[in-house]
C-alpha atoms as a PDB file:
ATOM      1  CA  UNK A   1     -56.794  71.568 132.807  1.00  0.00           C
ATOM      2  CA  UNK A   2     -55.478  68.007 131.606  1.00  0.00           C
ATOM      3  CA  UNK A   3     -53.120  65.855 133.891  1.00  0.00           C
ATOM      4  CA  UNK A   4     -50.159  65.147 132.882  1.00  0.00           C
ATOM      5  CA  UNK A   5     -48.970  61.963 131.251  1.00  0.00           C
ATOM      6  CA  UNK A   6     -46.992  59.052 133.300  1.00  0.00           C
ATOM      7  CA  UNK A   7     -43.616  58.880 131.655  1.00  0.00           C
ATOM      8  CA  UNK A   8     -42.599  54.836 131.847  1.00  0.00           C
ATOM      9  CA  UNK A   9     -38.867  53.989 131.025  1.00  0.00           C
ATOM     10  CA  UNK A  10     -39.259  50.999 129.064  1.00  0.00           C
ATOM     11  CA  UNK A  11     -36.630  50.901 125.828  1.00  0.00           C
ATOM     12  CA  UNK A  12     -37.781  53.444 123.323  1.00  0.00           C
ATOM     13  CA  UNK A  13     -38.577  52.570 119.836  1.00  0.00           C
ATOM     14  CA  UNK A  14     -37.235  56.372 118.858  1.00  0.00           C
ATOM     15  CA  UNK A  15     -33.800  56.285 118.181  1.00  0.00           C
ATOM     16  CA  UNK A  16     -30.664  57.408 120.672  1.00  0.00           C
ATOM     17  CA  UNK A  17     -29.031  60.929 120.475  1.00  0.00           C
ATOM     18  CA  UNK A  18     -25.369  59.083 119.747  1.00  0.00           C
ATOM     19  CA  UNK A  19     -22.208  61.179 120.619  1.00  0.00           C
ATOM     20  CA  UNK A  20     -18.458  60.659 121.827  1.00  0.00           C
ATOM     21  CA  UNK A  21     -16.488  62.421 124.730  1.00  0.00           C
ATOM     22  CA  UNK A  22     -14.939  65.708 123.441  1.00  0.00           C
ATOM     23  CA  UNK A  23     -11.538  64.882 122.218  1.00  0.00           C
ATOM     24  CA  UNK A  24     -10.381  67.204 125.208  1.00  0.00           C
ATOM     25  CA  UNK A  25     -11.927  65.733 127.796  1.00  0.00           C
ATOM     26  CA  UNK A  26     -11.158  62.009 126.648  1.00  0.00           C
ATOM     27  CA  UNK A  27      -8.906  59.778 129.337  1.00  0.00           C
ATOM     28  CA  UNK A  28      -9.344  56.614 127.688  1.00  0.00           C
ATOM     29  CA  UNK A  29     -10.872  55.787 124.579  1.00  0.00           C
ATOM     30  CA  UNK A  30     -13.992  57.479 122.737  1.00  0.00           C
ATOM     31  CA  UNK A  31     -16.644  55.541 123.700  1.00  0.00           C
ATOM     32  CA  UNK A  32     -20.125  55.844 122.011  1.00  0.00           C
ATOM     33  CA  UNK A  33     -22.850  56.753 124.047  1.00  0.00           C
ATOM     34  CA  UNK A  34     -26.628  56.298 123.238  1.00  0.00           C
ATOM     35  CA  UNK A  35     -29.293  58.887 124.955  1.00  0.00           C
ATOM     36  CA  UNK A  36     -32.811  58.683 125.223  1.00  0.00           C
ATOM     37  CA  UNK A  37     -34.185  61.765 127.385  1.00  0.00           C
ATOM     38  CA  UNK A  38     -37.444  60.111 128.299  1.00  0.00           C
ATOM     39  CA  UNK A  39     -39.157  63.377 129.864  1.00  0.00           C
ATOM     40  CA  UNK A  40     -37.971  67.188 129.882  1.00  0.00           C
ATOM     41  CA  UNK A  41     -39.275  70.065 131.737  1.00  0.00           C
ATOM     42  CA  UNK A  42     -37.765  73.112 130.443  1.00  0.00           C
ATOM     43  CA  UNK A  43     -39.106  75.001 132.959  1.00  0.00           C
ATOM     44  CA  UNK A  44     -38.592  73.130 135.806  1.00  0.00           C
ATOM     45  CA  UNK A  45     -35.464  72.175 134.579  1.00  0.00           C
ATOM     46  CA  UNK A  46     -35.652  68.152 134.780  1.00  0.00           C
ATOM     47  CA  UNK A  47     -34.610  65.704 132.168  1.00  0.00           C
ATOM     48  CA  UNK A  48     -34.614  62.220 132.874  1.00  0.00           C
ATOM     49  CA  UNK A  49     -34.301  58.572 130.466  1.00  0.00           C
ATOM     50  CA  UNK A  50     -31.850  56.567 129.424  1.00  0.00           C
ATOM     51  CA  UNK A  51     -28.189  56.205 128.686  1.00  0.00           C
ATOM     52  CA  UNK A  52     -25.949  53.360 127.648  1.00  0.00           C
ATOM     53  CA  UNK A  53     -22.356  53.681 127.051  1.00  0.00           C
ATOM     54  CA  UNK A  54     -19.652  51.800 126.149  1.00  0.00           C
ATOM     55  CA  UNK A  55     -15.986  51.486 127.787  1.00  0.00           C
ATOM     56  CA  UNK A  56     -13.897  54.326 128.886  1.00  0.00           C
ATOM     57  CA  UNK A  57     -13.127  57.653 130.730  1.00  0.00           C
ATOM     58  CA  UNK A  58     -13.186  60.857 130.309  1.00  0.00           C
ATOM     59  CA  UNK A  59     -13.384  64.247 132.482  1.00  0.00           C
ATOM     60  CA  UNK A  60     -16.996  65.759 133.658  1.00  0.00           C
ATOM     61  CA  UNK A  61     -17.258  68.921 135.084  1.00  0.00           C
ATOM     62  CA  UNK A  62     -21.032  69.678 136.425  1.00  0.00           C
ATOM     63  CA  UNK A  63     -22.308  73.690 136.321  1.00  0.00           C
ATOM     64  CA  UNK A  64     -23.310  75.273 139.795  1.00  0.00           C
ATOM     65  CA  UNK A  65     -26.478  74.218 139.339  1.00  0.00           C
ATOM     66  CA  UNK A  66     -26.668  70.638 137.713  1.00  0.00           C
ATOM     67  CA  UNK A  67     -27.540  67.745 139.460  1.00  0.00           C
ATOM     68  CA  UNK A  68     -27.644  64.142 138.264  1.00  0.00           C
ATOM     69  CA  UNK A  69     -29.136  61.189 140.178  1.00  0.00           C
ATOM     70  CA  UNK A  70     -28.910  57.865 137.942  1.00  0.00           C
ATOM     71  CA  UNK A  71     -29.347  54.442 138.704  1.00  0.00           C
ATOM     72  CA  UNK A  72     -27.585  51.429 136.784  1.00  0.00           C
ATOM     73  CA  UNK A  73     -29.500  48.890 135.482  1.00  0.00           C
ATOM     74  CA  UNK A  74     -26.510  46.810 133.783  1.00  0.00           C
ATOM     75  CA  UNK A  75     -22.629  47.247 133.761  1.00  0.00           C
ATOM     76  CA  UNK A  76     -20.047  48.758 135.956  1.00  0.00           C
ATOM     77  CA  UNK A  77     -18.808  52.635 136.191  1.00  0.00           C
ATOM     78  CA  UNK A  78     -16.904  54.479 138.474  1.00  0.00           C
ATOM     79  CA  UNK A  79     -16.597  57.994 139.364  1.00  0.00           C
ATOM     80  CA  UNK A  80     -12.805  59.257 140.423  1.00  0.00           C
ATOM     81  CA  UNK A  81     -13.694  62.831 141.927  1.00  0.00           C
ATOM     82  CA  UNK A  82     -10.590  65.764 141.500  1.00  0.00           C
ATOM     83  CA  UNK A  83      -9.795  64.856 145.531  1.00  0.00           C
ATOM     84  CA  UNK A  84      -9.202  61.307 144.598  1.00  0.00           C
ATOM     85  CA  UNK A  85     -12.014  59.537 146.004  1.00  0.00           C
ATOM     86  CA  UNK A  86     -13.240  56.546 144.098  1.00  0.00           C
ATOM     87  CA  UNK A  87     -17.439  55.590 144.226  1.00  0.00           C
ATOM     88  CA  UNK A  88     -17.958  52.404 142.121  1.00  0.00           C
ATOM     89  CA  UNK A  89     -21.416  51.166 140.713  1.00  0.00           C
ATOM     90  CA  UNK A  90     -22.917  48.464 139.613  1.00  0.00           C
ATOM     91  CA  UNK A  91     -26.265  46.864 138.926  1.00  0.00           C
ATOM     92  CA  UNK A  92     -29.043  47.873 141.540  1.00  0.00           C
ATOM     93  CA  UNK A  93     -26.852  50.871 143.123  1.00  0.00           C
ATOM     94  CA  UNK A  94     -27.481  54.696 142.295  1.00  0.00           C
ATOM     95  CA  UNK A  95     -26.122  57.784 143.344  1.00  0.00           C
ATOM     96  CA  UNK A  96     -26.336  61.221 142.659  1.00  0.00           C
ATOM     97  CA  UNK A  97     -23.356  63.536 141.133  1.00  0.00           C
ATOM     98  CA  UNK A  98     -24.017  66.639 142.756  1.00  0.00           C
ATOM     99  CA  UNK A  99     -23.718  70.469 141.315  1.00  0.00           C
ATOM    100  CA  UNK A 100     -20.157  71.675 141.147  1.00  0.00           C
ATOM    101  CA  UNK A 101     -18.867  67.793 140.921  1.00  0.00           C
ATOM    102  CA  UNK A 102     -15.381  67.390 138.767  1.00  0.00           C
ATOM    103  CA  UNK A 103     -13.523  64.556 137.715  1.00  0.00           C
ATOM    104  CA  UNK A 104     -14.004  61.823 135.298  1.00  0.00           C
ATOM    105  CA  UNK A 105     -16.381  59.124 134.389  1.00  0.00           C
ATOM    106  CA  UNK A 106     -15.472  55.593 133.817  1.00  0.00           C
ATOM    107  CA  UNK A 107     -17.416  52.728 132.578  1.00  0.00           C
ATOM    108  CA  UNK A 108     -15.556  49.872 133.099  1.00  0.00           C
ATOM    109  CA  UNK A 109     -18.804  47.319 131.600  1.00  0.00           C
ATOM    110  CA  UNK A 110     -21.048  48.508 128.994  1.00  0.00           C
ATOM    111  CA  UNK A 111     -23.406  50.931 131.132  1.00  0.00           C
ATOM    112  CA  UNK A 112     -27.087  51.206 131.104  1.00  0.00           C
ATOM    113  CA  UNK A 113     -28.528  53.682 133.655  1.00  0.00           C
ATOM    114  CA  UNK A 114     -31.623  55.684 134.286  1.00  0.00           C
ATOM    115  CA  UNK A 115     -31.169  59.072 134.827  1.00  0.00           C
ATOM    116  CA  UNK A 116     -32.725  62.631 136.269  1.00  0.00           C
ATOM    117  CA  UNK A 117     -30.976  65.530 135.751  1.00  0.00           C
ATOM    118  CA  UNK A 118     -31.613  68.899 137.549  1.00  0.00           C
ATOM    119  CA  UNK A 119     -30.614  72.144 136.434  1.00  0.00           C
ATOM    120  CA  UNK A 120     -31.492  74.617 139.202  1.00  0.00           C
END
C-alpha cells in the first residue's frame, strides 16, 4: 500500500473555479470569487485550498453537518451571525464557522484564506 501524497498550498498553476453569490443571497455587491480546492476526500468528507474574493456580502447558511476552519492570509472579512454578533479577521487570525452557522459573509479587503471544510 502507497502513502499518501503531502498536499502543499503554494498558488496553483491550475486555474480557479470562479463564481458569484446567488443573486438571492447577495447583501452587497456580486463579488467574484476564485477557488482552488487543493485536496478532497470524498469519503472522509474534507476539502481544503484556497479562496480569494473580492468585496462584499452576502448570506451563508452552513448544513448540519458542514464545518469550515479557514485562515486569512491577506485582507479583511467579517462574519455578522443571525444573533448579531460580529467576529472580524484579518491577516494571521483564523476561525472556524461551525455546522448549522447562518448569517452573512463580508469581505471588507480583497480576501485570501486557506481553508478545510468538513462535511460530517
Amino acid at each position: 500500500m502507497s502513502t499518501p501524497a503531502i498536499q502543499t498550498f503554494e498558488q496553483p498553476v491550475m486555474p480557479p473555479v470562479v463564481d458569484h453569490p446567488r443573486v438571492e443571497r447577495r447583501e452587497v455587491g456580486a463579488p467574484e470569487r476564485h477557488s482552488w480546492t487543493l485536496y478532497e476526500s470524498a469519503t472522509d468528507g474534507i476539502s481544503a485550498g484556497i479562496w480569494h474574493c473580492e468585496p462584499g456580502r452576502w448570506r451563508i447558511e452552513f448544513g448540519p453537518r458542514e464545518h469550515e476552519y479557514f485562515f486569512v492570509v491577506q485582507g479583511r472579512a467579517r462574519l455578522h451571525s443571525v444573533d448579531g454578533t460580529v467576529t472580524e479577521l484579518g491577516p494571521g487570525q483564523a476561525a472556524v464557522i461551525p455546522a448549522g452557522f447562518r448569517g452573512s459573509f463580508e469581505v471588507l479587503e480583497r480576501v485570501r484564506k486557506h481553508f478545510v471544510v468538513v462535511e460530517r
